[in-house]
Protein backbone atom coordinates (compact mmCIF):
# COMPACT_ATOMS: atom_id res chain seq x y z
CA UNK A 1 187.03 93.54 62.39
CA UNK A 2 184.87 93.66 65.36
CA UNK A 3 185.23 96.51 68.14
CA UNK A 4 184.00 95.98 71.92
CA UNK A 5 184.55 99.42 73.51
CA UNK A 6 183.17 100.45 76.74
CA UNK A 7 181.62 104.18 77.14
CA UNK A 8 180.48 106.47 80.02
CA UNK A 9 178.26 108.21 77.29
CA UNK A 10 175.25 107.22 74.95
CA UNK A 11 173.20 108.42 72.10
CA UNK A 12 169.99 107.33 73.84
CA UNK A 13 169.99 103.95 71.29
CA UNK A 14 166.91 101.75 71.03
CA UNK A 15 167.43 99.14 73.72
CA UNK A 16 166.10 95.72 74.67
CA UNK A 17 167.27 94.63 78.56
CA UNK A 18 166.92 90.74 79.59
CA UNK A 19 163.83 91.57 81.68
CA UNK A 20 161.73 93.69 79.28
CA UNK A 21 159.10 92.39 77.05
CA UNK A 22 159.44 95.50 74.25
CA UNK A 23 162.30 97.37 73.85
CA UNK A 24 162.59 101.18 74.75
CA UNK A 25 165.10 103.77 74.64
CA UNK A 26 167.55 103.92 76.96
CA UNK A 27 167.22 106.85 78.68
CA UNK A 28 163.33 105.87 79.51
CA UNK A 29 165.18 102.34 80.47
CA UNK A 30 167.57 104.41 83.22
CA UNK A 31 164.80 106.26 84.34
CA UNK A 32 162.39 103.16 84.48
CA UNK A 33 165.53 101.68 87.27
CA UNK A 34 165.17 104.47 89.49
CA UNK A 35 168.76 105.66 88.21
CA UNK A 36 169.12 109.13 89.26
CA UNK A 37 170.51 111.52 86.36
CA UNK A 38 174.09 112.10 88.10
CA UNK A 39 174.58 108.28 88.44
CA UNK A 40 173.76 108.09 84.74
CA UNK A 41 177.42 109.88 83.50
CA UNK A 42 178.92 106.86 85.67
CA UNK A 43 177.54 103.65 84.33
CA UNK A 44 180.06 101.67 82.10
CA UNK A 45 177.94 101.20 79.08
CA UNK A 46 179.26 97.90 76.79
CA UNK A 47 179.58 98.18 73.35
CA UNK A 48 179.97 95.66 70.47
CA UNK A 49 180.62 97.45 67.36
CA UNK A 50 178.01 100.42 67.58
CA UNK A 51 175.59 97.83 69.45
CA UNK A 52 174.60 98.40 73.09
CA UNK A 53 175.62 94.78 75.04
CA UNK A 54 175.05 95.87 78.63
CA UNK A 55 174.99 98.52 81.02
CA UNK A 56 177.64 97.33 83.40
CA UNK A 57 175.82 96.48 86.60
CA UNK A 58 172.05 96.67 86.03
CA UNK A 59 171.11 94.88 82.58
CA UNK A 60 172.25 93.21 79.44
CA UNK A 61 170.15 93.49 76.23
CA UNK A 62 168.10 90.34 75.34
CA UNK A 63 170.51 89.52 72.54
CA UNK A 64 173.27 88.99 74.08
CA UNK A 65 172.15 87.04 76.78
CA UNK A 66 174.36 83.83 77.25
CA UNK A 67 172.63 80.92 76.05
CA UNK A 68 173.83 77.69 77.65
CA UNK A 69 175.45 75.96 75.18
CA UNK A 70 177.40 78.84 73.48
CA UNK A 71 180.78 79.78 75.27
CA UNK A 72 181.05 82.64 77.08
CA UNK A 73 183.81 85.07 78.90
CA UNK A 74 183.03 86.19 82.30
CA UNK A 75 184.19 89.99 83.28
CA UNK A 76 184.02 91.10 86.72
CA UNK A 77 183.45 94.88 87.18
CA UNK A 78 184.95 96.02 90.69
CA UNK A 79 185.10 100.09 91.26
């Protein structure tokens, strides 16, 4: 059974966004967006399983970027 959870913590995984090349940790990916450190303990990060999907608001990893002709949910994140 598959398990989408969504954390305000990481373990600094190994991460791949939709505009980067190579992938890098994620910490070095936050820091690379100008993110300042007390912002960090507030993103909403997306999880499938133990995978990192997204981090709500600035990226989703290369993966699981829709592809056109698969279907898709939508989720609006309003604060």
């Amino acid at each position: 059974m598959q398990k989408v959870t969504l954390r305000f913590s990481h373990n600094n995984p190994s991460c791949l966004p939709d505009y980067r090349n190579h992938s890098r940790s994620l910490k070095k990916v936050l820091q690379e967006l100008n993110i300042p450190t007390w912002q960090r303990k507030r993103i909403p990060f997306l999880y499938y399983d133990d995978e990192l999907v997204a981090a709500i608001g600035f990226f989703v990893c290369q993966a699981y970027v829709l592809q056109e002709s698969e279907p898709s949910l939508h989720i609006t994140w309003a604060s």
